[in-house]
N, C-alpha and C. Protein backbone atom coordinates (compact mmCIF):
# COMPACT_ATOMS: atom_id res chain seq x y z
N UNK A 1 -9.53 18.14 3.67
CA UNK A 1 -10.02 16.83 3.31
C UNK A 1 -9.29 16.35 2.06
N UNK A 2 -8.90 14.86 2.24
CA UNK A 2 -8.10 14.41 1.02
C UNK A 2 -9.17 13.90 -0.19
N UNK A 3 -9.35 14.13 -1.26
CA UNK A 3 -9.69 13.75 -2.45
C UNK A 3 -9.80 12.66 -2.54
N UNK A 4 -11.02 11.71 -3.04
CA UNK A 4 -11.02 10.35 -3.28
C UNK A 4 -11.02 10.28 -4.61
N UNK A 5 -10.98 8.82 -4.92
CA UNK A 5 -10.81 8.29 -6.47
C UNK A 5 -12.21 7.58 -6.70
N UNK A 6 -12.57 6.91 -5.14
CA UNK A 6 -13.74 6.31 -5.58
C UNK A 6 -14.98 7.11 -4.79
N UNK A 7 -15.91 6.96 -5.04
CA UNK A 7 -16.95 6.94 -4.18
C UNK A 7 -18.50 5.60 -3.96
N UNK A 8 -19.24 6.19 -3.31
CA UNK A 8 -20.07 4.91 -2.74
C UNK A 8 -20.85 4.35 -4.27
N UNK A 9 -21.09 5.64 -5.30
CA UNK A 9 -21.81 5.85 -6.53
C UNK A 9 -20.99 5.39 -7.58
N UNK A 10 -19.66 5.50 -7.45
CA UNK A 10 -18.72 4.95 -8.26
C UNK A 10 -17.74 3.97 -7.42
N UNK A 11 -18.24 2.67 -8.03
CA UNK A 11 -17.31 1.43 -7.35
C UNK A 11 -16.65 1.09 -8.10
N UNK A 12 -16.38 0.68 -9.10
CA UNK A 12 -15.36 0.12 -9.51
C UNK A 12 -14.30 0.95 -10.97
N UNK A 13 -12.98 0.44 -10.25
CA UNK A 13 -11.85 1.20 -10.99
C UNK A 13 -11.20 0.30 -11.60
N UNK A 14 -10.24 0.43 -12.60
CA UNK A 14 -9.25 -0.37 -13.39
C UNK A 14 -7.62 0.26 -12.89
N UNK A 15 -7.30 -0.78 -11.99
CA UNK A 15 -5.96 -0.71 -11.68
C UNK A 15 -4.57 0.42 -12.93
N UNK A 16 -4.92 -0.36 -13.99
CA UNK A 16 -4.38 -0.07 -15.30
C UNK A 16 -4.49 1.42 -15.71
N UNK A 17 -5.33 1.97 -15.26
CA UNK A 17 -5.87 3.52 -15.11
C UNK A 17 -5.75 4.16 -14.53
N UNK A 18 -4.98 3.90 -13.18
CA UNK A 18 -4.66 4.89 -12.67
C UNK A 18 -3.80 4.73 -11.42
N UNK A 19 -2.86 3.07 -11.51
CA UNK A 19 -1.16 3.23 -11.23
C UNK A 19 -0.79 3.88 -12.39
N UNK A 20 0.29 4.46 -11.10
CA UNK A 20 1.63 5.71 -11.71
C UNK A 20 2.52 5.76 -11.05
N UNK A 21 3.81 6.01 -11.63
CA UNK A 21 5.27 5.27 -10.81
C UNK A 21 5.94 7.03 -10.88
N UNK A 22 6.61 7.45 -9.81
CA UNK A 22 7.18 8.60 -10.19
C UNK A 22 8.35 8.34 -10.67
N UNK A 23 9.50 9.04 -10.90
CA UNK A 23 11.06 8.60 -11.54
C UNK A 23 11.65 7.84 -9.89
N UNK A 24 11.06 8.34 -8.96
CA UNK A 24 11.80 7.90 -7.62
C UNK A 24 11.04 8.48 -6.88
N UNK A 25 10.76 7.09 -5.59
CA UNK A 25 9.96 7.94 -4.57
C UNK A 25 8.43 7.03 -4.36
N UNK A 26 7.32 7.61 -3.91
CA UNK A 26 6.11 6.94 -3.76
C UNK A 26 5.18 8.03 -3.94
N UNK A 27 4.26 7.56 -4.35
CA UNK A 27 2.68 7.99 -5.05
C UNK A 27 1.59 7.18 -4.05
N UNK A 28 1.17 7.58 -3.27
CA UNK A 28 -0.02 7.82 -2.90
C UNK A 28 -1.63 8.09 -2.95
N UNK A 29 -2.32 7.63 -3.91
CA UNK A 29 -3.79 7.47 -3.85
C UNK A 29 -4.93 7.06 -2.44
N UNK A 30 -5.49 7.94 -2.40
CA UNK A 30 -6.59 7.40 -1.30
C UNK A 30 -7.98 7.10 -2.42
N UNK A 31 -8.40 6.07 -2.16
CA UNK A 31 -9.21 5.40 -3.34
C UNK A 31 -10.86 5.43 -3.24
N UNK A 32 -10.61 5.22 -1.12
CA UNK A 32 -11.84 5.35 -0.50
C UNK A 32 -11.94 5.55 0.89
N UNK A 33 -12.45 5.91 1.44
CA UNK A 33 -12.70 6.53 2.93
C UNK A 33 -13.43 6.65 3.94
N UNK A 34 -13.88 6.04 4.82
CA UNK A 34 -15.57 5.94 5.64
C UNK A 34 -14.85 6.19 7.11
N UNK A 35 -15.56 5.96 7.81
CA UNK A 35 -15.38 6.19 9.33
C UNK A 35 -14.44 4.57 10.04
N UNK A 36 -14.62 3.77 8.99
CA UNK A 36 -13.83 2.64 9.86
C UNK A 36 -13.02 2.30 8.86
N UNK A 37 -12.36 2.52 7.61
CA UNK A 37 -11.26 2.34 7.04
C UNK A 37 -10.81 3.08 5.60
N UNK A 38 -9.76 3.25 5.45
CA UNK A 38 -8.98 3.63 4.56
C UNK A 38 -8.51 2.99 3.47
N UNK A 39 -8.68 3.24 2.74
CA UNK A 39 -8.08 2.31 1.58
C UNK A 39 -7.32 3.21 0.23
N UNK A 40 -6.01 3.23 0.61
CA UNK A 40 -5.22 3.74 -0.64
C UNK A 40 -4.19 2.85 -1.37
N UNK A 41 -4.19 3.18 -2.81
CA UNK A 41 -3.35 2.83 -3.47
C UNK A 41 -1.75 3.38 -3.57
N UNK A 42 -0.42 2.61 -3.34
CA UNK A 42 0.60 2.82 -3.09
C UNK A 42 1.50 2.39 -4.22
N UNK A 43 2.01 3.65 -4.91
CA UNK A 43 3.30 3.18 -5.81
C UNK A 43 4.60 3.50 -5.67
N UNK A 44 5.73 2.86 -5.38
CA UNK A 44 6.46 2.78 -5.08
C UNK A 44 8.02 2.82 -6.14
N UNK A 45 8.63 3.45 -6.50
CA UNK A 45 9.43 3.13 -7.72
C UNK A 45 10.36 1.91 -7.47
N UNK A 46 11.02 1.57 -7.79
CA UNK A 46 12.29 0.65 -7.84
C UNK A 46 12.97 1.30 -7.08
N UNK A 47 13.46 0.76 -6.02
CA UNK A 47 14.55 1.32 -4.83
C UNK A 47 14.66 1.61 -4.22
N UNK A 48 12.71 2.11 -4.11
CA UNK A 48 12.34 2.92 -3.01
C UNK A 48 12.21 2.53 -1.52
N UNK A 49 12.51 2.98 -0.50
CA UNK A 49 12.59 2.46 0.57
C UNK A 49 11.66 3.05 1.73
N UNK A 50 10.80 2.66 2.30
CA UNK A 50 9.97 3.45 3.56
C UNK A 50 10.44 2.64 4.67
N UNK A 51 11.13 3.61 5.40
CA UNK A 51 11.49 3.40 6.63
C UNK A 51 10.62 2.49 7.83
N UNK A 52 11.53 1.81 8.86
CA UNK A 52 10.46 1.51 9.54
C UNK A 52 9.56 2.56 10.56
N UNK A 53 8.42 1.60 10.60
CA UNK A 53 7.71 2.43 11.46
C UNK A 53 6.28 1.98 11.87
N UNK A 54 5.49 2.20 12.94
CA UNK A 54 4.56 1.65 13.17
C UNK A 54 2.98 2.75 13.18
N UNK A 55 1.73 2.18 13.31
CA UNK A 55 0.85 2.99 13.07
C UNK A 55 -0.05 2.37 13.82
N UNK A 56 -1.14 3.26 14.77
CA UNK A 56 -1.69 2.54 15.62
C UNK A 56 -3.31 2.23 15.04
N UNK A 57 -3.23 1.44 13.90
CA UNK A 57 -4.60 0.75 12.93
C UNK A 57 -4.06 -0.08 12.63
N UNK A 58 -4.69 -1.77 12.83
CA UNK A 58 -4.66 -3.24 11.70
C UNK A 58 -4.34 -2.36 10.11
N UNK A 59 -3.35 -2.82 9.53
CA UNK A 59 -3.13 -2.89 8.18
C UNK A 59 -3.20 -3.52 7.33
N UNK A 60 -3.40 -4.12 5.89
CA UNK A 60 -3.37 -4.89 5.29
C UNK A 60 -2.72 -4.35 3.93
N UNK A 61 -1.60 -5.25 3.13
CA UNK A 61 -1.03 -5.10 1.83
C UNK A 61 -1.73 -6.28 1.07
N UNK A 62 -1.87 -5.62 -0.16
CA UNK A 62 -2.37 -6.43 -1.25
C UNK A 62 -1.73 -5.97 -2.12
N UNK A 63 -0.61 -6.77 -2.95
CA UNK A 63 0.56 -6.82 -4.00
C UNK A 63 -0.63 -6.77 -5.20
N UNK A 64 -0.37 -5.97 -6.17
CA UNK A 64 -1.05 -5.69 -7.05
C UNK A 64 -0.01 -6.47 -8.21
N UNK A 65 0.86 -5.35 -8.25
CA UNK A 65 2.21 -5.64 -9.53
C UNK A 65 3.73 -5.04 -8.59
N UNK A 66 4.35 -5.86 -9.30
CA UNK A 66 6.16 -5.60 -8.82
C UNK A 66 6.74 -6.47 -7.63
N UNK A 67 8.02 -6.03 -6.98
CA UNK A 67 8.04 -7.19 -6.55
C UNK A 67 8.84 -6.07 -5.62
N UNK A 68 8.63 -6.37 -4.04
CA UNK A 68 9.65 -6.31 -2.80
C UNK A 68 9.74 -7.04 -1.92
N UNK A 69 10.15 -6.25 -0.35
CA UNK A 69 9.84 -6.79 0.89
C UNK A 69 9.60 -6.47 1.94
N UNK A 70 8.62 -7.14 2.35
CA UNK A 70 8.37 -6.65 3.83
C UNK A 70 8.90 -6.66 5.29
N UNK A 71 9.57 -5.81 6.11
CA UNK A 71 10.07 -6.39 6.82
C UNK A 71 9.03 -6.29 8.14
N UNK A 72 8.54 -6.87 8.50
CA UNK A 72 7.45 -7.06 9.72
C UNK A 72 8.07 -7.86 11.05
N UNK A 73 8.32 -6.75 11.62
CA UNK A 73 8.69 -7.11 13.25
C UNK A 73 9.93 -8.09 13.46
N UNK A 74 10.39 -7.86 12.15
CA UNK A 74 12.01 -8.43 11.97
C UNK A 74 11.85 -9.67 10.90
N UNK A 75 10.77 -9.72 10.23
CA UNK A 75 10.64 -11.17 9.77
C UNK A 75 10.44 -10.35 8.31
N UNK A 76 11.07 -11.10 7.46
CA UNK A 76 11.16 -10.53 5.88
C UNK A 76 9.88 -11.74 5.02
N UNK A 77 9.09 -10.73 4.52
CA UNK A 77 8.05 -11.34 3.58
C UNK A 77 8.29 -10.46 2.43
N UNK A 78 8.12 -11.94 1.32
CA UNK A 78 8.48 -11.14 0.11
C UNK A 78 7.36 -10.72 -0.79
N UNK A 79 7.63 -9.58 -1.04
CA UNK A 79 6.26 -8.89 -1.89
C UNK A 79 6.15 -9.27 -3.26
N UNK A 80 4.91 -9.92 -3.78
CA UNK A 80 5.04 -10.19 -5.83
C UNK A 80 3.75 -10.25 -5.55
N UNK A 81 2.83 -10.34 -7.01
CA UNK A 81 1.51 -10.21 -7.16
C UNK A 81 0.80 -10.86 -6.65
N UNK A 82 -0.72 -10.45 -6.38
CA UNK A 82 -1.10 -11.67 -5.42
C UNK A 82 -0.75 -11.81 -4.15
N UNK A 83 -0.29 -11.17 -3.25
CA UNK A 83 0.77 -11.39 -2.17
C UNK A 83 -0.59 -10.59 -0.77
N UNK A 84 -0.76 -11.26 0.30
CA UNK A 84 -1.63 -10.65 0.93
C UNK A 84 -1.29 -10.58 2.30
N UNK A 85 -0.63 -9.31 2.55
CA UNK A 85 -0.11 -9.55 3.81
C UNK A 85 -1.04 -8.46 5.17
N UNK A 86 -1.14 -9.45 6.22
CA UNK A 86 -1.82 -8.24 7.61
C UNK A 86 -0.95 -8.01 8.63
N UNK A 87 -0.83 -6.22 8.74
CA UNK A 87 0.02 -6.26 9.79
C UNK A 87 -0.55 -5.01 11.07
N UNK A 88 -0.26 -6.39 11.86
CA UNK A 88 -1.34 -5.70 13.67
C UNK A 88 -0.51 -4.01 13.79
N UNK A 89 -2.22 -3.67 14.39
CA UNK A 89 -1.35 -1.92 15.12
C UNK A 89 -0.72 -2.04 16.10
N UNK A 90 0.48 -1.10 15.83
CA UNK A 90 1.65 -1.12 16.47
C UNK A 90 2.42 -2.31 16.22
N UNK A 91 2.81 -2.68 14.99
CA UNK A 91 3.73 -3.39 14.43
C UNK A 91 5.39 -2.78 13.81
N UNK A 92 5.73 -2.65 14.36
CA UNK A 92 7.16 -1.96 13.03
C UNK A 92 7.19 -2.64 12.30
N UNK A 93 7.76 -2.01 10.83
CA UNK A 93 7.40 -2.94 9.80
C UNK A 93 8.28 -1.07 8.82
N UNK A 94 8.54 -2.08 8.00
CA UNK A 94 9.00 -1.06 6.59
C UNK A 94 9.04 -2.54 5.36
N UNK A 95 9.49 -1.43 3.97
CA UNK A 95 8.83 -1.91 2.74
C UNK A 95 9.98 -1.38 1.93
N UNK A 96 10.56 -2.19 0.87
CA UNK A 96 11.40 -1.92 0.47
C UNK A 96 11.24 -2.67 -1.55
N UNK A 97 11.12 -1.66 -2.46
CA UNK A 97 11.05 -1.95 -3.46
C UNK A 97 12.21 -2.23 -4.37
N UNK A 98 11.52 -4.01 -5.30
CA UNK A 98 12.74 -4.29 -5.76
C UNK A 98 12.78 -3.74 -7.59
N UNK A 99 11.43 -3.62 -7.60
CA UNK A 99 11.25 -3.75 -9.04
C UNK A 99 9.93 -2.41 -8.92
N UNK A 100 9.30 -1.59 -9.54
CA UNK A 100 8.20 -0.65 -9.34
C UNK A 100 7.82 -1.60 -8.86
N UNK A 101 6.41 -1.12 -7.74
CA UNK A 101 6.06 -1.67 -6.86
C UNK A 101 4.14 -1.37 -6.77
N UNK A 102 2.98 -1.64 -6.33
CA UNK A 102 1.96 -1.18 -6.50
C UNK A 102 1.29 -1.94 -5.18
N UNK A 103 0.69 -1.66 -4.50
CA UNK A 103 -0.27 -2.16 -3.60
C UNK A 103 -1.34 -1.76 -3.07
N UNK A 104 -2.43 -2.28 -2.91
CA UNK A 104 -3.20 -1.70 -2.29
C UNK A 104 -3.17 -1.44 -0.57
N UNK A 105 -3.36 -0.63 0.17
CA UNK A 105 -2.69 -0.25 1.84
C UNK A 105 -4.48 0.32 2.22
N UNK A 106 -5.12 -0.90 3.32
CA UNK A 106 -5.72 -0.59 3.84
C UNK A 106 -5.46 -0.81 4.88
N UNK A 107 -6.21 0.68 5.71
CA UNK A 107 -5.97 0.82 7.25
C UNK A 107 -7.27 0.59 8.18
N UNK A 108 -7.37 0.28 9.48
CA UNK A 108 -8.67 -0.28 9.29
C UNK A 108 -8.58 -0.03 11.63
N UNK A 109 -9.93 0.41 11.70
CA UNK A 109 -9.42 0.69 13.36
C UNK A 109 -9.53 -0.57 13.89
């Protein structure tokens, strides 16, 4: 079983507390967890690249801080704060960081 950050007793977190950028590469937080969705936090360094690929759960990105892009089913959306993107299961799609990168990645059946 993966470790959460939050639980049902503890709701609320400060972003500021606990993004973390590695020197290169992605960081991974799972934040919260129930029977119908996932919700982890994703950091991404500058340059970092995740391949495409698809996953069979509705997804959703929420741009926290930094800036990339999304490439979704061939169509490029650009990632900066504020940025709220949904992408259907079984979508290909990859993510490509321009600047450190942070999002929130919920998965959802």
């Amino acid at each position: 079983m993966t470790a959460t950050i939050m639980s049902l007793k503890n709701t609320v977190i400060n972003w500021a507390d606990i993004i973390e950028y590695s020197q290169s590469g992605i960081k991974s937080k799972t934040l919260l967890k129930d029977g119908i969705c996932q919700r982890k936090l994703m950091s991404l360094a500058s340059g970092t690249y995740i391949a495409e690929h698809a996953v069979n759960h509705n997804a959703t990105v929420h741009v926290i801080e930094g800036q990339g892009v999304l490439n979704l089913a061939g169509v490029e959306i650009i990632l900066q704060s504020g940025v709220f993107a949904f992408i259907p299961a079984n979508t290909r799609h990859a993510i490509e960081a321009m600047t450190n990168l942070s999002f929130l990645l919920t998965l959802s059946e």
